[in-house]
N, C-alpha and C. Protein backbone atom coordinates (compact mmCIF):
# COMPACT_ATOMS: atom_id res chain seq x y z
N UNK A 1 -42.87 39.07 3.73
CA UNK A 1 -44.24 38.64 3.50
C UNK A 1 -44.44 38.33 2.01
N UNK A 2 -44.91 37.22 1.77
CA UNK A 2 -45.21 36.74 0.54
C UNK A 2 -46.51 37.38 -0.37
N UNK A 3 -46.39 37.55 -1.16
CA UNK A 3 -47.54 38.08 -2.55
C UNK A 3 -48.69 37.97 -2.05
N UNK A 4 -49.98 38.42 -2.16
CA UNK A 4 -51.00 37.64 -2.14
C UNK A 4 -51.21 36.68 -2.91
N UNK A 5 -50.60 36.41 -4.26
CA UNK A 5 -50.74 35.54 -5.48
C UNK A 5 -49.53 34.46 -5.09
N UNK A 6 -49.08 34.72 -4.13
CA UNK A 6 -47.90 33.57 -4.03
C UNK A 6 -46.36 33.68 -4.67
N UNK A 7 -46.56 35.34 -5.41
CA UNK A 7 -45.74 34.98 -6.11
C UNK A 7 -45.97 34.92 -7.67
N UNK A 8 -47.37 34.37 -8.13
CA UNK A 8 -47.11 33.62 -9.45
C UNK A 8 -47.58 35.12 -10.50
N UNK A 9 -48.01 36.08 -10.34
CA UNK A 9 -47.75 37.43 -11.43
C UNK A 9 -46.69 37.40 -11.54
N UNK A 10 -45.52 37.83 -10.54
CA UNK A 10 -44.26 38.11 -10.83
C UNK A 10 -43.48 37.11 -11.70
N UNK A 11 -43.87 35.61 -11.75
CA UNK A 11 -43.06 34.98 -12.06
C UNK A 11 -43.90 34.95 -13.32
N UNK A 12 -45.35 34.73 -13.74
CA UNK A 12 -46.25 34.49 -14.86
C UNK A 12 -45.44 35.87 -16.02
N UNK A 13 -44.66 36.90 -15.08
CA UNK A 13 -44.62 38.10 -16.58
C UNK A 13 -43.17 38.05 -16.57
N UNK A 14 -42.33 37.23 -16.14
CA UNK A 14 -40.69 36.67 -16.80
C UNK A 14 -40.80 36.40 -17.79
N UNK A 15 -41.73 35.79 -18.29
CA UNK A 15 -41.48 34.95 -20.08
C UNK A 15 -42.48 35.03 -20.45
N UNK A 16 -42.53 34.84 -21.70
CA UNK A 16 -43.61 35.14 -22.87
C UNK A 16 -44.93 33.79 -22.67
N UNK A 17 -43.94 32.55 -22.28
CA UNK A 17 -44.80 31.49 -21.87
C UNK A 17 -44.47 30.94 -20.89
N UNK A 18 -45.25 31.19 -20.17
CA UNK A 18 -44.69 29.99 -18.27
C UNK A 18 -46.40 29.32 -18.02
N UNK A 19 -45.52 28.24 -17.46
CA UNK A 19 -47.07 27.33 -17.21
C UNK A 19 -46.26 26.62 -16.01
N UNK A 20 -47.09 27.17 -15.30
CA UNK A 20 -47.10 26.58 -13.84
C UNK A 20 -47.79 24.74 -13.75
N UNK A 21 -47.07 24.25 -13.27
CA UNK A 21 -47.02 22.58 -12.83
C UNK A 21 -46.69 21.72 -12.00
N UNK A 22 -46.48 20.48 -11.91
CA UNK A 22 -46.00 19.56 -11.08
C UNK A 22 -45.54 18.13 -11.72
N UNK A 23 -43.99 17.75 -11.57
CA UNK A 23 -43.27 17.33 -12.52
C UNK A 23 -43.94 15.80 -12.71
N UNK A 24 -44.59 15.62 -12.01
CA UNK A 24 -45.42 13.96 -12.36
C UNK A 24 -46.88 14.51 -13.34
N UNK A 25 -46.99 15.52 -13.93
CA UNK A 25 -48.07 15.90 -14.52
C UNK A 25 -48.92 15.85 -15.86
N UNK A 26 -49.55 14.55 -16.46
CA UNK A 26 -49.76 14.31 -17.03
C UNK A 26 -50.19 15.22 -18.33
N UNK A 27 -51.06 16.14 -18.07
CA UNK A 27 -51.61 17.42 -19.04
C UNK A 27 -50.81 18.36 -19.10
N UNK A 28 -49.74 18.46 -17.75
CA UNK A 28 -48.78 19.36 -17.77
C UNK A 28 -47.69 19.18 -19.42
N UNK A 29 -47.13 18.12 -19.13
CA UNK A 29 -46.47 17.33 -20.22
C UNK A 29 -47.01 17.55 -21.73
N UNK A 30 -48.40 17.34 -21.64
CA UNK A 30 -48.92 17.27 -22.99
C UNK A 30 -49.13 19.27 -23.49
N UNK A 31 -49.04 20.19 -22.26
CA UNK A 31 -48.82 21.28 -22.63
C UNK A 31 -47.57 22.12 -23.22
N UNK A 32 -46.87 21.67 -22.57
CA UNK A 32 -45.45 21.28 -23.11
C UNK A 32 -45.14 21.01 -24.53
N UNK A 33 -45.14 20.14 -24.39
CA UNK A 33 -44.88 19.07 -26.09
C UNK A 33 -46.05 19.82 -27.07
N UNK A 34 -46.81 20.39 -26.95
CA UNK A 34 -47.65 21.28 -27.91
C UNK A 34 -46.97 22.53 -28.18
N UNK A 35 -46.39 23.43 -26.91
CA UNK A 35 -45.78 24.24 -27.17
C UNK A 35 -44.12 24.17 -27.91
N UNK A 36 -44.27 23.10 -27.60
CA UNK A 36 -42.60 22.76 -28.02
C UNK A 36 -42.69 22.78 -29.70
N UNK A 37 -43.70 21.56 -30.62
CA UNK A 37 -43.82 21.26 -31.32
C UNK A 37 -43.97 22.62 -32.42
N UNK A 38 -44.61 23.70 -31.59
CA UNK A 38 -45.03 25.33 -32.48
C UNK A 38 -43.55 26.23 -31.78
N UNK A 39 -42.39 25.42 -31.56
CA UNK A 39 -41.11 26.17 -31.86
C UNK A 39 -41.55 27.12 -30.76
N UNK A 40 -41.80 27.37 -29.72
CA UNK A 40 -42.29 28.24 -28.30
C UNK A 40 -41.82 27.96 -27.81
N UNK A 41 -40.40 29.04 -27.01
CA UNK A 41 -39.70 28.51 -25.95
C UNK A 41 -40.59 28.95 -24.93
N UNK A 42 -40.45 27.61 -23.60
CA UNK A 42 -41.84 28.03 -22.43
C UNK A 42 -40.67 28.04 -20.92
N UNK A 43 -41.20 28.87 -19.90
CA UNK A 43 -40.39 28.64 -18.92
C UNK A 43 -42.13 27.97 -17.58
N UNK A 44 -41.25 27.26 -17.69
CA UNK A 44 -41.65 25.97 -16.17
C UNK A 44 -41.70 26.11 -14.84
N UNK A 45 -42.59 26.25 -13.94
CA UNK A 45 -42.36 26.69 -12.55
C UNK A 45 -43.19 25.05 -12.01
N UNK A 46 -42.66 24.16 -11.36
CA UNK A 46 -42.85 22.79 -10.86
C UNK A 46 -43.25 23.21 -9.53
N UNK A 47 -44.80 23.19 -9.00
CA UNK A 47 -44.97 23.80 -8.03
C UNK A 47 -44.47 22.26 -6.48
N UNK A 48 -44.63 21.19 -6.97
CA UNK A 48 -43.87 20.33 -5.97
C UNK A 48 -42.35 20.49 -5.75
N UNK A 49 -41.63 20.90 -6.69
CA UNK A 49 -39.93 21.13 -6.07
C UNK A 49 -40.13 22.85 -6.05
N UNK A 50 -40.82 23.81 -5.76
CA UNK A 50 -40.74 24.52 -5.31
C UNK A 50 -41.12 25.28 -3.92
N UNK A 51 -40.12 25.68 -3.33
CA UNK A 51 -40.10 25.83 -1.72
C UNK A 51 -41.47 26.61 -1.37
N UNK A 52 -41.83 27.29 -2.13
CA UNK A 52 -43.13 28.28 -2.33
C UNK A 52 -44.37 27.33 -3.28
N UNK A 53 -44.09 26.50 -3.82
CA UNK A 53 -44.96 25.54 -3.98
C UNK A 53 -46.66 25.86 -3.76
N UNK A 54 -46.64 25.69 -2.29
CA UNK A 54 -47.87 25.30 -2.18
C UNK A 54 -48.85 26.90 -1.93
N UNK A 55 -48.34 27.70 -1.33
CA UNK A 55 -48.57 28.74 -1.67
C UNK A 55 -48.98 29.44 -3.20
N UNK A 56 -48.18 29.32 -3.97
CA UNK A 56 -48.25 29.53 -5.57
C UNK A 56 -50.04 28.30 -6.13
N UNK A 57 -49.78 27.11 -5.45
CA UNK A 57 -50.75 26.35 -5.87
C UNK A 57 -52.41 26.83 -5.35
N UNK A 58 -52.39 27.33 -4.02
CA UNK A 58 -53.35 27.86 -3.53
C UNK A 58 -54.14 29.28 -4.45
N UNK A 59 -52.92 30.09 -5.01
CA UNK A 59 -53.29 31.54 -5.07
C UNK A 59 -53.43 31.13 -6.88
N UNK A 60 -53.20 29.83 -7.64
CA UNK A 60 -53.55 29.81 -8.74
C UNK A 60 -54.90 28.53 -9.08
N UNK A 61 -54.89 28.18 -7.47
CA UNK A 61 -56.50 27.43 -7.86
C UNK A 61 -57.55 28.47 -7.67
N UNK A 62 -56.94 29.57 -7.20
CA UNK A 62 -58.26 31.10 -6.96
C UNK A 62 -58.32 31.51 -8.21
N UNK A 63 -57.61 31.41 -9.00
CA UNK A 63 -57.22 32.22 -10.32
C UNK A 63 -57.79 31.79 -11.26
N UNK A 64 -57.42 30.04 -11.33
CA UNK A 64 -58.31 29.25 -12.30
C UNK A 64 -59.80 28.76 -11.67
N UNK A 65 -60.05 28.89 -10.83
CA UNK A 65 -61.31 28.36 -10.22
C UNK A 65 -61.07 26.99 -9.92
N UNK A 66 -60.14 25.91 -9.89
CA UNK A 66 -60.33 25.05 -10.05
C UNK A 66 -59.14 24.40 -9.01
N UNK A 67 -59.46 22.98 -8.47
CA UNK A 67 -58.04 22.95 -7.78
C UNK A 67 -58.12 21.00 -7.93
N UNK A 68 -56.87 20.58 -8.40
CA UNK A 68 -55.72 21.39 -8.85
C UNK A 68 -55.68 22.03 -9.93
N UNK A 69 -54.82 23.36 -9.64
CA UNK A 69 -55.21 24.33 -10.84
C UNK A 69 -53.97 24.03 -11.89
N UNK A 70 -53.15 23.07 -12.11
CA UNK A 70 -52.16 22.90 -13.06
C UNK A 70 -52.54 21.69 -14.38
N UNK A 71 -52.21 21.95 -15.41
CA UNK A 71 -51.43 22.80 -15.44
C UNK A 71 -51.57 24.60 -15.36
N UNK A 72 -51.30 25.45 -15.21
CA UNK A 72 -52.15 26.85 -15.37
C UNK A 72 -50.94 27.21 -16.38
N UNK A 73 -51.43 28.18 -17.41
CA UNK A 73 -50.75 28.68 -18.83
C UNK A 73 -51.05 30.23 -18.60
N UNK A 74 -49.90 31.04 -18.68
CA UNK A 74 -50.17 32.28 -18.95
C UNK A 74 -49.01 33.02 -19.95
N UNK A 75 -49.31 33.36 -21.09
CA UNK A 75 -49.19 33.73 -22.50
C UNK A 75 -48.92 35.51 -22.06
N UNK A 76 -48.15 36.07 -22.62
CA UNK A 76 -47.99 37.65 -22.34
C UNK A 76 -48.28 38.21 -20.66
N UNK A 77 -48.15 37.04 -19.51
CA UNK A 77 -48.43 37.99 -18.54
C UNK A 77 -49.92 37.41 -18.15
N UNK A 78 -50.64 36.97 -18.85
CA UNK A 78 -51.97 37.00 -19.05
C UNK A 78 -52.54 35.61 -18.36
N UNK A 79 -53.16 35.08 -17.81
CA UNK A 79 -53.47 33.50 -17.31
C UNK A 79 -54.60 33.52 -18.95
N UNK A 80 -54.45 32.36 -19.13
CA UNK A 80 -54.72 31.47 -20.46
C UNK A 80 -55.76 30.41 -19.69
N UNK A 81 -55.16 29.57 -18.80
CA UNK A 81 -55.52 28.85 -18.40
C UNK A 81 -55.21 27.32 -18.32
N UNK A 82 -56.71 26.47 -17.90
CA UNK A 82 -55.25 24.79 -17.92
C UNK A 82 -55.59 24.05 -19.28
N UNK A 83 -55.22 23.20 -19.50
CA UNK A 83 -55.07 22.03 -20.62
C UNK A 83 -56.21 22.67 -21.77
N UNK A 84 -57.34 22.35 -21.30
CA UNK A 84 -58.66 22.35 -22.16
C UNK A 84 -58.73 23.89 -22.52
N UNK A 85 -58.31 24.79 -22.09
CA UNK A 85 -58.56 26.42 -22.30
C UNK A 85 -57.22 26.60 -23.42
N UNK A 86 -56.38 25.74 -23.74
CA UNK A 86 -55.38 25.99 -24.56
C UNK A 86 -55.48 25.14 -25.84
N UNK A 87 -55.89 24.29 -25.59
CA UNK A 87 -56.15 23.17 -26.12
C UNK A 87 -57.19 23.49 -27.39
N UNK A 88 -58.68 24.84 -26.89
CA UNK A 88 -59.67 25.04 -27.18
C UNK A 88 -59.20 26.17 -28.33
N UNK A 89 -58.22 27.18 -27.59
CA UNK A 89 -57.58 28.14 -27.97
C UNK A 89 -57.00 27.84 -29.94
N UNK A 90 -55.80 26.33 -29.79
CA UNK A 90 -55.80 26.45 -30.75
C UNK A 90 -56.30 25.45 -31.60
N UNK A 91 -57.36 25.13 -31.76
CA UNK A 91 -58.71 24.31 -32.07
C UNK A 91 -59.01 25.24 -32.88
N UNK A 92 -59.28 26.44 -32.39
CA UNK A 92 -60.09 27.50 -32.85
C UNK A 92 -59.28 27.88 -33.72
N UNK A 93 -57.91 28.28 -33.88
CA UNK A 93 -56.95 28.99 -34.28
C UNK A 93 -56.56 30.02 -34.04
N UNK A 94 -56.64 30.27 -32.33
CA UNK A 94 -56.37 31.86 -31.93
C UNK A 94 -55.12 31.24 -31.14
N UNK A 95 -54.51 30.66 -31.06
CA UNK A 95 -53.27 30.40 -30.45
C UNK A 95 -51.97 31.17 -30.21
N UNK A 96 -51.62 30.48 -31.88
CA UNK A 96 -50.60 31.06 -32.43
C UNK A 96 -50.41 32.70 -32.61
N UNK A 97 -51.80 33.53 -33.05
CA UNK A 97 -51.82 34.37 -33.22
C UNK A 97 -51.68 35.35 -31.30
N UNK A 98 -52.25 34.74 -30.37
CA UNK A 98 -51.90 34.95 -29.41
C UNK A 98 -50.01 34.95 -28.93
N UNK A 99 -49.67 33.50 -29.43
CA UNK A 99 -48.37 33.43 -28.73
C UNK A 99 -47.67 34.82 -29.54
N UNK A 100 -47.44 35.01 -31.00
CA UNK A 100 -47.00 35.87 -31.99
C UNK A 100 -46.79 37.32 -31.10
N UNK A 101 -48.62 37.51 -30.47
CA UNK A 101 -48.61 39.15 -30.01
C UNK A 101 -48.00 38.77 -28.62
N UNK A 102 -47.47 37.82 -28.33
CA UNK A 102 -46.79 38.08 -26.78
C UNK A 102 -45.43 38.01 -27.18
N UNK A 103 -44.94 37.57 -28.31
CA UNK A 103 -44.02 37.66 -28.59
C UNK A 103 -42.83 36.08 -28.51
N UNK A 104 -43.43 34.73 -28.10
CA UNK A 104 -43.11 33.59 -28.21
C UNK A 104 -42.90 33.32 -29.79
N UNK A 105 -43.67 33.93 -30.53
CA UNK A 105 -43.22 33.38 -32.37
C UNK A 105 -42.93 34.52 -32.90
N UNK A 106 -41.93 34.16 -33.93
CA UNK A 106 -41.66 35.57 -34.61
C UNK A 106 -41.78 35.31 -35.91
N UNK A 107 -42.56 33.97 -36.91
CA UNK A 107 -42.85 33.46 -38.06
C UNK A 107 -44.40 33.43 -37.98
């Protein structure tokens, strides 16, 4: 029997940064290449090539309120949220200092 979450806690607290997606994903991409650019290694869960997919997609549009809920970002374990909630994050300048205490930067 599968998670109630689908799955996506267990997989959201493997890495310091995982952002759940779908590989044609426009904001997905641009979450990416932001994290990339601040030297953040991120791990990727592509909810279309995954066999659990749609399940994971269901139990993280409950999570984000929103559907489709990708990209969804979760930082230490923690859901962050999609594009605009990260986006806002380091606008503000609480980002970095976020990724740092999860442990993605060590500068």
């Amino acid at each position: 029997m599968a998670a109630a979450d689908g799955g996506v806690s267990r997989l959201a607290s493997q890495r310091a940064v995982v952002i759940f997606g779908t590989s044609n994903c426009c904001m997905c991409h641009a979450v990416k290449t932001l994290f990339s650019e601040l030297g953040v290694g991120w791990a990727v869960h592509e909810l279309d090539k995954d066999p659990g997919g749609k399940d994971m997609e269901k139990a993280l549009a409950r999570m984000v309120g929103r559907s489709p809920p990708v990209p969804a970002v979760f930082i230490g374990g923690k859901l962050v949220g999609p594009t605009d909630q990260v986006m806002a994050l380091h606008l503000r300048g609480k980002l970095v200092p976020l990724l740092r205490e999860a442990g993605a930067l060590w500068l």
